[in-house]
PDB file of N, CA and C in Angstrom:
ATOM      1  N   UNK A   1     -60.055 -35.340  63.863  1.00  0.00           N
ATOM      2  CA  UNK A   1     -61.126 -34.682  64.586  1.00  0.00           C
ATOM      3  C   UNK A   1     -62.488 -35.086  64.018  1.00  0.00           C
ATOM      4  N   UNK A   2     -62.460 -35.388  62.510  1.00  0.00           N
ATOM      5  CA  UNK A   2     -63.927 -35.468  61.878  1.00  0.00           C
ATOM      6  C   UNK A   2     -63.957 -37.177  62.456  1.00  0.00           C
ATOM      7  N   UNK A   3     -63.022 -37.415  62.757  1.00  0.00           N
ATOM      8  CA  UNK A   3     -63.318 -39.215  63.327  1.00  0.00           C
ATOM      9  C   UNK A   3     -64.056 -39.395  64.443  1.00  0.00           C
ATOM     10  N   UNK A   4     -63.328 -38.532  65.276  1.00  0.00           N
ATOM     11  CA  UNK A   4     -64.265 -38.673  67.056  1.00  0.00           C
ATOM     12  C   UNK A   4     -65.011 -37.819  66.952  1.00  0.00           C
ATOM     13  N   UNK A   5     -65.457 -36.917  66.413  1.00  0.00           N
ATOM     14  CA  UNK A   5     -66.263 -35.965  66.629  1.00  0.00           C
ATOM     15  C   UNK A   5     -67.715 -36.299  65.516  1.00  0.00           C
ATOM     16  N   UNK A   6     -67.997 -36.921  64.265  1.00  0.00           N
ATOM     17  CA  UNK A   6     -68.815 -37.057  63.652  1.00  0.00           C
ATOM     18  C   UNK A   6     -69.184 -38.674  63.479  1.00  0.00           C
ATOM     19  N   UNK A   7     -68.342 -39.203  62.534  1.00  0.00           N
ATOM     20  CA  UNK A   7     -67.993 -41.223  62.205  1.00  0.00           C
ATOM     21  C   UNK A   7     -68.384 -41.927  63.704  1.00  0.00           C
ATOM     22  N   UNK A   8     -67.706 -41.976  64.521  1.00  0.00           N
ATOM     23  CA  UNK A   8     -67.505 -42.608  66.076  1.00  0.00           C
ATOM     24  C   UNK A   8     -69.053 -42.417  66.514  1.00  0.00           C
ATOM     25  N   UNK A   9     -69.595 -40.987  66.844  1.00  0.00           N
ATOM     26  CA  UNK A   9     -70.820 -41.159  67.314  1.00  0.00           C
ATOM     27  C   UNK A   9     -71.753 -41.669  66.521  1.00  0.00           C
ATOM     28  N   UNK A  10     -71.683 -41.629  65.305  1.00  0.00           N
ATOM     29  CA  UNK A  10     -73.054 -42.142  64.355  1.00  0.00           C
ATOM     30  C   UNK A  10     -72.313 -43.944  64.594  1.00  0.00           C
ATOM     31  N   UNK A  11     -71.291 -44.319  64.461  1.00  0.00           N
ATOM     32  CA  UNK A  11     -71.097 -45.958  64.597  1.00  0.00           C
ATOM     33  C   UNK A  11     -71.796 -46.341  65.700  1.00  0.00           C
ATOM     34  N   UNK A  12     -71.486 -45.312  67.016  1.00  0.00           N
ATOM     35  CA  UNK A  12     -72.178 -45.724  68.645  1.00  0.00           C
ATOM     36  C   UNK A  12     -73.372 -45.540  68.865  1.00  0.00           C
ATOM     37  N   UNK A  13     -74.015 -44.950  67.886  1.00  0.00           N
ATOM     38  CA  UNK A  13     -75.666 -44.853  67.921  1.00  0.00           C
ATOM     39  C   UNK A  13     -76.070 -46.146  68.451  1.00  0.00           C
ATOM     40  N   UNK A  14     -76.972 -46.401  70.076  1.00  0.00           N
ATOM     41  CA  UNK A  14     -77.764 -47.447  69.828  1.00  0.00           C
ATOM     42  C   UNK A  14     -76.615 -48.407  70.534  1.00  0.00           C
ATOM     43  N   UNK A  15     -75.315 -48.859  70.387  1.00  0.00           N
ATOM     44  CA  UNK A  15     -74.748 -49.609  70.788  1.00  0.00           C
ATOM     45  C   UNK A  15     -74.603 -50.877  71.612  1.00  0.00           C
ATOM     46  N   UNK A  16     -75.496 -49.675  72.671  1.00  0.00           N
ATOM     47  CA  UNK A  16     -75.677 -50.683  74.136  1.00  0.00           C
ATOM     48  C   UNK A  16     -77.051 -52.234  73.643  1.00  0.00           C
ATOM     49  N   UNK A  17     -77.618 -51.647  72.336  1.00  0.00           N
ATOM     50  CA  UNK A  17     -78.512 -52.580  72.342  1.00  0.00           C
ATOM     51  C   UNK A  17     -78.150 -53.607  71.347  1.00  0.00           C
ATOM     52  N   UNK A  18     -77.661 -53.118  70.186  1.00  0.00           N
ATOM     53  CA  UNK A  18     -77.281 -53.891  68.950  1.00  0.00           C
ATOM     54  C   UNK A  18     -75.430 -54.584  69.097  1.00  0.00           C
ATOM     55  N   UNK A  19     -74.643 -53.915  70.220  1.00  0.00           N
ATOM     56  CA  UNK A  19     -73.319 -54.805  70.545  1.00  0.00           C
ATOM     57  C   UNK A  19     -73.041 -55.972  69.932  1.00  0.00           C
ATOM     58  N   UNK A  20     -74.064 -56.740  70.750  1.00  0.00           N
ATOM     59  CA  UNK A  20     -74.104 -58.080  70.721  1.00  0.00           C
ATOM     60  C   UNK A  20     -74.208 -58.941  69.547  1.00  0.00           C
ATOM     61  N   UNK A  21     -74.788 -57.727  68.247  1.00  0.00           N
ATOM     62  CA  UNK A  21     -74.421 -58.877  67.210  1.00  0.00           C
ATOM     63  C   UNK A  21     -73.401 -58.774  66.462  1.00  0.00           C
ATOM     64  N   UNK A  22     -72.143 -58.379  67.083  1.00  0.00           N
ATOM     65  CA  UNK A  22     -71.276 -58.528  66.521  1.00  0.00           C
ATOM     66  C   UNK A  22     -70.262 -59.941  66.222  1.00  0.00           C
ATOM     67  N   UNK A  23     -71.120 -61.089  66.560  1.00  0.00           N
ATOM     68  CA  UNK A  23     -70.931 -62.570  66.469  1.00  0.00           C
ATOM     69  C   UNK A  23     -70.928 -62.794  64.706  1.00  0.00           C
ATOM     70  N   UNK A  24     -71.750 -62.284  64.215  1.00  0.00           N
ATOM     71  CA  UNK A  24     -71.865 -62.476  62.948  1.00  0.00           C
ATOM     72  C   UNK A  24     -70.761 -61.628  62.279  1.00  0.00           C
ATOM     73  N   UNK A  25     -70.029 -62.308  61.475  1.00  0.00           N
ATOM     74  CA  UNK A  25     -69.159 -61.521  60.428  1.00  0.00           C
ATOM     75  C   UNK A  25     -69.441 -60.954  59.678  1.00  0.00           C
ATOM     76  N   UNK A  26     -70.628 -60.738  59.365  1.00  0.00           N
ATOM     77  CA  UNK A  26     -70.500 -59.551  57.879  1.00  0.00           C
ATOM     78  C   UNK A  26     -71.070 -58.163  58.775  1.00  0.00           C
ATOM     79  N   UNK A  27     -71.683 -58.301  60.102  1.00  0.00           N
ATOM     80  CA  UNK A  27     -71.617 -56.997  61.468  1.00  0.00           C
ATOM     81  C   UNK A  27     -70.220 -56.355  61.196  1.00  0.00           C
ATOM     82  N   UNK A  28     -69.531 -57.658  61.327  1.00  0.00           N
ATOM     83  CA  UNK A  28     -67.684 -57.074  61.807  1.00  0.00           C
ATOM     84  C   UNK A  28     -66.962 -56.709  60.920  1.00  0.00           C
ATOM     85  N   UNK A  29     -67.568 -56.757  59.462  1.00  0.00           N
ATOM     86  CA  UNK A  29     -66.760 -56.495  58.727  1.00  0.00           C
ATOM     87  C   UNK A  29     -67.538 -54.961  57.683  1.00  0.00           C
ATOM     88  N   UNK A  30     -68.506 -54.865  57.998  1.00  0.00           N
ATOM     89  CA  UNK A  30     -69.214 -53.827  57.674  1.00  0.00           C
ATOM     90  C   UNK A  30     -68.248 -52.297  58.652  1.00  0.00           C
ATOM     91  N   UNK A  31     -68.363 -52.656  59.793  1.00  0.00           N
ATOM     92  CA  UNK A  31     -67.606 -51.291  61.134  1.00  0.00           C
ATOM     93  C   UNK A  31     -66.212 -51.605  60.578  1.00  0.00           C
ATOM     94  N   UNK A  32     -65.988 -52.796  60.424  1.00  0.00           N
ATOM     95  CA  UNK A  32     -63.971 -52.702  59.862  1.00  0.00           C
ATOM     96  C   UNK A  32     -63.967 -51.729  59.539  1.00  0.00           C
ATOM     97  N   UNK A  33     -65.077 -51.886  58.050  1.00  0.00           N
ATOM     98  CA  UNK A  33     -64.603 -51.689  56.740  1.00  0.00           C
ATOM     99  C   UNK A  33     -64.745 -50.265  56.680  1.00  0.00           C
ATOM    100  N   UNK A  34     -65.849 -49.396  57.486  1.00  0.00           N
ATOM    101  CA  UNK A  34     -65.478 -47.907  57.432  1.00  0.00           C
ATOM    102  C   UNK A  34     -64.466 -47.673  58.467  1.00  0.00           C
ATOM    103  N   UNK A  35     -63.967 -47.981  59.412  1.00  0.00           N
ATOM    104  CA  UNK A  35     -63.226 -47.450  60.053  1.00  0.00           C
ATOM    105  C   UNK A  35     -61.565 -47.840  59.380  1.00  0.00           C
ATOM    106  N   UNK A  36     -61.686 -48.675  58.313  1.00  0.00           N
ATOM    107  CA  UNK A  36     -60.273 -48.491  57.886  1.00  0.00           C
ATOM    108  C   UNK A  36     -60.402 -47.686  56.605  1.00  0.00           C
ATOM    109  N   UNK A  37     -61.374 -47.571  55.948  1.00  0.00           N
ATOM    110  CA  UNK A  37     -61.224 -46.160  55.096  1.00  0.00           C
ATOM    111  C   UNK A  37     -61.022 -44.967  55.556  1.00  0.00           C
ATOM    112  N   UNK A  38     -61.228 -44.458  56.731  1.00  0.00           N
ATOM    113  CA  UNK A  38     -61.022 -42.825  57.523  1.00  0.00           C
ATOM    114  C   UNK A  38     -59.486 -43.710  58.133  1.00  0.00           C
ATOM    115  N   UNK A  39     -59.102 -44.778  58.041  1.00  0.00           N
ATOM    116  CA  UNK A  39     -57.482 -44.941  58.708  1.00  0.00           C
ATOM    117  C   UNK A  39     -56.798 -44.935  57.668  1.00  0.00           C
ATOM    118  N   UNK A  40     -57.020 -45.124  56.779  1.00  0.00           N
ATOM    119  CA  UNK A  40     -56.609 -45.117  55.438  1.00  0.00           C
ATOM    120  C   UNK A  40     -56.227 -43.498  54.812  1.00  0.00           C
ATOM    121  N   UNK A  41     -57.367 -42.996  54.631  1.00  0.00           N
ATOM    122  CA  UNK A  41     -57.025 -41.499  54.840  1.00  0.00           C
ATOM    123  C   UNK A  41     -56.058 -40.867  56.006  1.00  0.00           C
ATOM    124  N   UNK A  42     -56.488 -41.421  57.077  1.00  0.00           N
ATOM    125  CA  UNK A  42     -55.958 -40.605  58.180  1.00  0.00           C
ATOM    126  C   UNK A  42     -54.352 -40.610  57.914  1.00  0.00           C
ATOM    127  N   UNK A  43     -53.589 -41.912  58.219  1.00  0.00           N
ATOM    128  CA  UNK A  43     -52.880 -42.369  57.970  1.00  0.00           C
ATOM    129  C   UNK A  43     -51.659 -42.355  56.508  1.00  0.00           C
ATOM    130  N   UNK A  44     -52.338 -41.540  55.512  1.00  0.00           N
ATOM    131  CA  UNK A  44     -52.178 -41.675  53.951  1.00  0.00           C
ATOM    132  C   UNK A  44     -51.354 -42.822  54.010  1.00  0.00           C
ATOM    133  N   UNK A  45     -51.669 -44.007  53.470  1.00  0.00           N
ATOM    134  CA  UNK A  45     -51.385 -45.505  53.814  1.00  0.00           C
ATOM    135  C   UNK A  45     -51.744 -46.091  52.222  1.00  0.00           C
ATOM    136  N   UNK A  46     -51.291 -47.226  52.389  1.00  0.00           N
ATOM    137  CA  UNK A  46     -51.551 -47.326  50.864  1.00  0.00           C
ATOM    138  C   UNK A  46     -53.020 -48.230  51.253  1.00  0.00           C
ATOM    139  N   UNK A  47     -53.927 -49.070  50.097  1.00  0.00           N
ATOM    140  CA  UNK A  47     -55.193 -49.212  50.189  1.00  0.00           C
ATOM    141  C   UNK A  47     -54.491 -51.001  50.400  1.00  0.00           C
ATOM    142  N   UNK A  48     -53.705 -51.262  50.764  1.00  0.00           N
ATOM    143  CA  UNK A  48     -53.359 -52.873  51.035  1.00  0.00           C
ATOM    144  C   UNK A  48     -52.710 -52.753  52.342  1.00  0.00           C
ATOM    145  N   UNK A  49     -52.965 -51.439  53.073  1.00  0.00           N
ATOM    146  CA  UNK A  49     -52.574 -52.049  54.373  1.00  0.00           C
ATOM    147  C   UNK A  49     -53.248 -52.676  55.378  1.00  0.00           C
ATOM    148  N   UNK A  50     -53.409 -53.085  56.095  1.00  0.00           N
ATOM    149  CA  UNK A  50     -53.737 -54.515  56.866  1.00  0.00           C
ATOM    150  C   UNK A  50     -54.962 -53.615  57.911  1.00  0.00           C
ATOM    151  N   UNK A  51     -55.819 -53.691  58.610  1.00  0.00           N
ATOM    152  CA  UNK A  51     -56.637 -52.886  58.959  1.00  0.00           C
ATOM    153  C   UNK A  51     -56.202 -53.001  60.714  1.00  0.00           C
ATOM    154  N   UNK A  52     -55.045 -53.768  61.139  1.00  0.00           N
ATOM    155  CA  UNK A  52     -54.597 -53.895  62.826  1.00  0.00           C
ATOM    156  C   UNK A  52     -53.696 -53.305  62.278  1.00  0.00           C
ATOM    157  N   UNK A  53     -52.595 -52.737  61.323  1.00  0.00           N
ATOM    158  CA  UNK A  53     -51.716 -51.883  60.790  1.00  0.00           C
ATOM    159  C   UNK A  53     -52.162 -50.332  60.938  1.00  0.00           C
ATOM    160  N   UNK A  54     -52.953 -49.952  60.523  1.00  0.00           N
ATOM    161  CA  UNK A  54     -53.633 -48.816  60.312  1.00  0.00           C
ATOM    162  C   UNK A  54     -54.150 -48.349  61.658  1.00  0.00           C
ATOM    163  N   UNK A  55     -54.450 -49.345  62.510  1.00  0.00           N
ATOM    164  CA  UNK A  55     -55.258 -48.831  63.755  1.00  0.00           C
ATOM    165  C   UNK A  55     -54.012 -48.515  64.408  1.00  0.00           C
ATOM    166  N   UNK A  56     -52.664 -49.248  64.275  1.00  0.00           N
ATOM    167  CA  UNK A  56     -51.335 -48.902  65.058  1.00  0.00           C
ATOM    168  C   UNK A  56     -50.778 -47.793  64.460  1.00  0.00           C
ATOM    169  N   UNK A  57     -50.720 -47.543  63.483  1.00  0.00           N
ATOM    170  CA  UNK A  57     -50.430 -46.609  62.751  1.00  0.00           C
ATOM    171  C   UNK A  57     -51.286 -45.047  63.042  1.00  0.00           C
ATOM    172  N   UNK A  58     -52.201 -45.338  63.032  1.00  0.00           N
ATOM    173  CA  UNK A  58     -53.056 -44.132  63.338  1.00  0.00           C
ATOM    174  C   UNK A  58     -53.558 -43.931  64.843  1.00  0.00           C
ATOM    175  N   UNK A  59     -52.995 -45.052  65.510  1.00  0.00           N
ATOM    176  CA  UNK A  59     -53.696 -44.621  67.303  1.00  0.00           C
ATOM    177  C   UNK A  59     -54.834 -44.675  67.428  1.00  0.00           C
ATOM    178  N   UNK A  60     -55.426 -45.249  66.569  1.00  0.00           N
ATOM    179  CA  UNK A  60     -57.138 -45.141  67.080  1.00  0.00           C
ATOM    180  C   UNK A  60     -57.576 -46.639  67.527  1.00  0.00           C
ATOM    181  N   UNK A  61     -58.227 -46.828  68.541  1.00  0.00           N
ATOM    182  CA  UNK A  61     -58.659 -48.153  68.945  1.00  0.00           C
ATOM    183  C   UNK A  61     -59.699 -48.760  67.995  1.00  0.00           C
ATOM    184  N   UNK A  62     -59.117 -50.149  67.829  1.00  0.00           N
ATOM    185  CA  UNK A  62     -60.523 -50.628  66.736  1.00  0.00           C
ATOM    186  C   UNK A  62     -61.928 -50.454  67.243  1.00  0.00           C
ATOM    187  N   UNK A  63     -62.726 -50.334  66.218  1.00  0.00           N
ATOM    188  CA  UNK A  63     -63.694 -50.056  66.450  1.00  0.00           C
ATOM    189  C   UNK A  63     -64.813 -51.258  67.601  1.00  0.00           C
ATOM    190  N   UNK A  64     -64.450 -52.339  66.800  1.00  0.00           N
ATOM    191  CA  UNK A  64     -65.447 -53.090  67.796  1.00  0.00           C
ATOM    192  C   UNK A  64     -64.998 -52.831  69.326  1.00  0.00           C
ATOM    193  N   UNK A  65     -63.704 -52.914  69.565  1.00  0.00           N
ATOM    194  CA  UNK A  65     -63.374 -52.698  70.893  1.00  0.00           C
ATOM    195  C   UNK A  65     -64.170 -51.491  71.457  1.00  0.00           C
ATOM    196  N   UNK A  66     -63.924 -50.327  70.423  1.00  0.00           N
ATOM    197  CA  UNK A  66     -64.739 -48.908  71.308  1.00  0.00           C
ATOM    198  C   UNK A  66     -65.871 -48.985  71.420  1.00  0.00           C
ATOM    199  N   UNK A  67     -66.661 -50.317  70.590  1.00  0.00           N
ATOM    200  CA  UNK A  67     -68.172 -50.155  70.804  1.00  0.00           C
ATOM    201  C   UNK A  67     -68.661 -51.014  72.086  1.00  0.00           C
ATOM    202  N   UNK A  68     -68.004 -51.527  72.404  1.00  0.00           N
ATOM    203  CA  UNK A  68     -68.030 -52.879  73.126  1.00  0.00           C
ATOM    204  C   UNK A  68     -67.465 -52.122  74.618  1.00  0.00           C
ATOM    205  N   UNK A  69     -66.410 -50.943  74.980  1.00  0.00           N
ATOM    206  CA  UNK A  69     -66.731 -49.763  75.801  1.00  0.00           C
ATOM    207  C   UNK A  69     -67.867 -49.015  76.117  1.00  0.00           C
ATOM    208  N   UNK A  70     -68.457 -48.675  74.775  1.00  0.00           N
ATOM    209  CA  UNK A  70     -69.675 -47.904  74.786  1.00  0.00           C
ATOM    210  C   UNK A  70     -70.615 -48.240  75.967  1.00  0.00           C
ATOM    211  N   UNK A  71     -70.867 -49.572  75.003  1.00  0.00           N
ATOM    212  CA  UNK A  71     -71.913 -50.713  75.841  1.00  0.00           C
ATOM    213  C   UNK A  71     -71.431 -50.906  77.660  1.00  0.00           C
ATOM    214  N   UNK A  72     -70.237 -51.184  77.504  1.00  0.00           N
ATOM    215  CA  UNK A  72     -70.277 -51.704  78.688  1.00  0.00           C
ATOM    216  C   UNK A  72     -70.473 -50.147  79.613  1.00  0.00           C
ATOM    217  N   UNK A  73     -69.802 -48.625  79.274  1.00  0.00           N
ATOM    218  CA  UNK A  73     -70.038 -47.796  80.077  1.00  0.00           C
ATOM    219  C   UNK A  73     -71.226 -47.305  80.629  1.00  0.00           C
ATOM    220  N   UNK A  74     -72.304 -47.295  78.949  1.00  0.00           N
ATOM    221  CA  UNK A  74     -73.682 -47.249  79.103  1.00  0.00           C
ATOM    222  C   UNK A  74     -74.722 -48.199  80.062  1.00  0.00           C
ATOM    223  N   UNK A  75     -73.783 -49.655  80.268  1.00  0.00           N
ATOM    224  CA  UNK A  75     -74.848 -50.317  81.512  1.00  0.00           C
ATOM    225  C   UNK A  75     -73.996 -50.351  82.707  1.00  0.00           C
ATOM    226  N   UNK A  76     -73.124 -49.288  82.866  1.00  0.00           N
ATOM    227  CA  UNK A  76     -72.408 -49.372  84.614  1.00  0.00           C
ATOM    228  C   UNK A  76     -72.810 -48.586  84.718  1.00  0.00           C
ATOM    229  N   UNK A  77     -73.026 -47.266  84.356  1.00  0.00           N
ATOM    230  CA  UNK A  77     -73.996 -45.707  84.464  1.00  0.00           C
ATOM    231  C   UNK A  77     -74.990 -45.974  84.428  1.00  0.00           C
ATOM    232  N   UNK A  78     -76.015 -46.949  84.222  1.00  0.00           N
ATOM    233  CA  UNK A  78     -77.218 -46.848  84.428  1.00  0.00           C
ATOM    234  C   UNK A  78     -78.239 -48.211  85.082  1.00  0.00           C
ATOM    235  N   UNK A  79     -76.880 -48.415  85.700  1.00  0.00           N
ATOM    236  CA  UNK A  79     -77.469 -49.823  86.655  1.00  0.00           C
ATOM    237  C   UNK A  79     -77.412 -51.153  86.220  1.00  0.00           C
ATOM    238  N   UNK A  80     -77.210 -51.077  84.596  1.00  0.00           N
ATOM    239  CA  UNK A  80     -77.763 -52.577  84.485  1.00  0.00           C
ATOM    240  C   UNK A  80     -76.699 -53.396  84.437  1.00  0.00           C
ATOM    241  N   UNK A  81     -75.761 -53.331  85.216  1.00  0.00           N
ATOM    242  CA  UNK A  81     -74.334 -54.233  84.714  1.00  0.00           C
ATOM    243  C   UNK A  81     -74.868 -55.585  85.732  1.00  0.00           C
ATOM    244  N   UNK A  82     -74.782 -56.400  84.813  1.00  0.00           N
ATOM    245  CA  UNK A  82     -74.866 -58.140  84.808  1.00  0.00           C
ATOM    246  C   UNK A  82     -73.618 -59.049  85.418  1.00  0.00           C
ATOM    247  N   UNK A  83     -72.290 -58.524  85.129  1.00  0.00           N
ATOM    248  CA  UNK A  83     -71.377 -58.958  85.016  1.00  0.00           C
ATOM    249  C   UNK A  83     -70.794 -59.245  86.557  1.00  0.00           C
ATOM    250  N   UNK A  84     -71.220 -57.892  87.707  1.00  0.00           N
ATOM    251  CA  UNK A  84     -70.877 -58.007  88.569  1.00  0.00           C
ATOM    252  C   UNK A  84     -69.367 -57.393  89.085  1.00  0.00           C
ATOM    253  N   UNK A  85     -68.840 -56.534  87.824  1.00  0.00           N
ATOM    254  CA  UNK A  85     -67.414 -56.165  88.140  1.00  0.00           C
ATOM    255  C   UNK A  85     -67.471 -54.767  88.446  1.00  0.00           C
ATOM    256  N   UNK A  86     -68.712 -54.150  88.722  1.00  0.00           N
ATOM    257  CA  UNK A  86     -68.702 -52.886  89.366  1.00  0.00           C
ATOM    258  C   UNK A  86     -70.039 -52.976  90.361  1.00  0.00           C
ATOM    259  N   UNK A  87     -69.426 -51.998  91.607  1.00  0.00           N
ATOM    260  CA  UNK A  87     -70.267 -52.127  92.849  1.00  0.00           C
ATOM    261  C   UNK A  87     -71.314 -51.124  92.910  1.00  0.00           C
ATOM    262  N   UNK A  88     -72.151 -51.574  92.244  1.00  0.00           N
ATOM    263  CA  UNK A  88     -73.428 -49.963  91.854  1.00  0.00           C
ATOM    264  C   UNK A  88     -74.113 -50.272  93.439  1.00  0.00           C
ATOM    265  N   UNK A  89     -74.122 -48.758  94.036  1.00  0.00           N
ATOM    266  CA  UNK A  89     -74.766 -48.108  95.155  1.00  0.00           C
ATOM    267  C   UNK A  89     -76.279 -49.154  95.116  1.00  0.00           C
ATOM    268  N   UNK A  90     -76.541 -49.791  96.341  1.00  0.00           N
ATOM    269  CA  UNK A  90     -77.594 -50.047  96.180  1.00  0.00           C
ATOM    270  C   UNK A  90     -78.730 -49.565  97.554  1.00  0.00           C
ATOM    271  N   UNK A  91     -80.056 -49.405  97.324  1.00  0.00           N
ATOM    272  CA  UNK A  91     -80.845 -49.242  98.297  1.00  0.00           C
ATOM    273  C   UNK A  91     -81.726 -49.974  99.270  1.00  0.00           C
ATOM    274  N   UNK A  92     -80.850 -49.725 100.287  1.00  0.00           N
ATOM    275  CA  UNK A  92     -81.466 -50.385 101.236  1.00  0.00           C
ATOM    276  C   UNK A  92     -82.716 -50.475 102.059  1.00  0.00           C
ATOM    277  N   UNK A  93     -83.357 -49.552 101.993  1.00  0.00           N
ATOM    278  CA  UNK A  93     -84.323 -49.150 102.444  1.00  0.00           C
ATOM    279  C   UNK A  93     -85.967 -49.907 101.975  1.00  0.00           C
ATOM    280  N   UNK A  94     -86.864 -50.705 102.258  1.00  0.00           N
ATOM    281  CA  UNK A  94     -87.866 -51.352 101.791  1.00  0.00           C
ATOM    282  C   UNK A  94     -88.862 -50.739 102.266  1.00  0.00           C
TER     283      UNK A  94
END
């Protein structure tokens, strides 16, 4: 509960804008690296388990994936989807 309810929103702070640098590895390994210490706990696991172990183990979706949701929910709710895979209402009227 202290995962989705406190950790998760402070990781998604901002998301929709900073996503994208998750190209760089030490981004990706910074969000690993807390989200396999609370899997680690969650889980009582030993401290050498594998961090795609822990996410199966504990049911929680990795993190970059949930941030990379965030983002994408935050620009289909608010118009700006680029991608073209959702049909946002548009106005016709000039």
């Amino acid at each position: 509960m202290i995962y989705f309810g406190a950790i998760l929103p402070i990781l998604s702070y901002g998301a929709q804008v900073w996503v994208d640098s998750r190209q760089w590895k030490s981004n990706v390994s910074k969000l690993r690296r807390i989200q396999r210490l609370t899997n680690i706990k969650i889980a009582k696991a030993y401290r050498t388990t594998s961090h795609e172990a822990l996410c199966v183990l504990t049911g929680i979706t990795p993190v970059i994936i949930e941030l990379e949701n965030v983002a994408k929910l935050y620009h289909i709710t608010r118009g700006k989807n680029q991608d073209g895979l959702y049909d946002a209402p548009m106005n016709y009227r000039r």
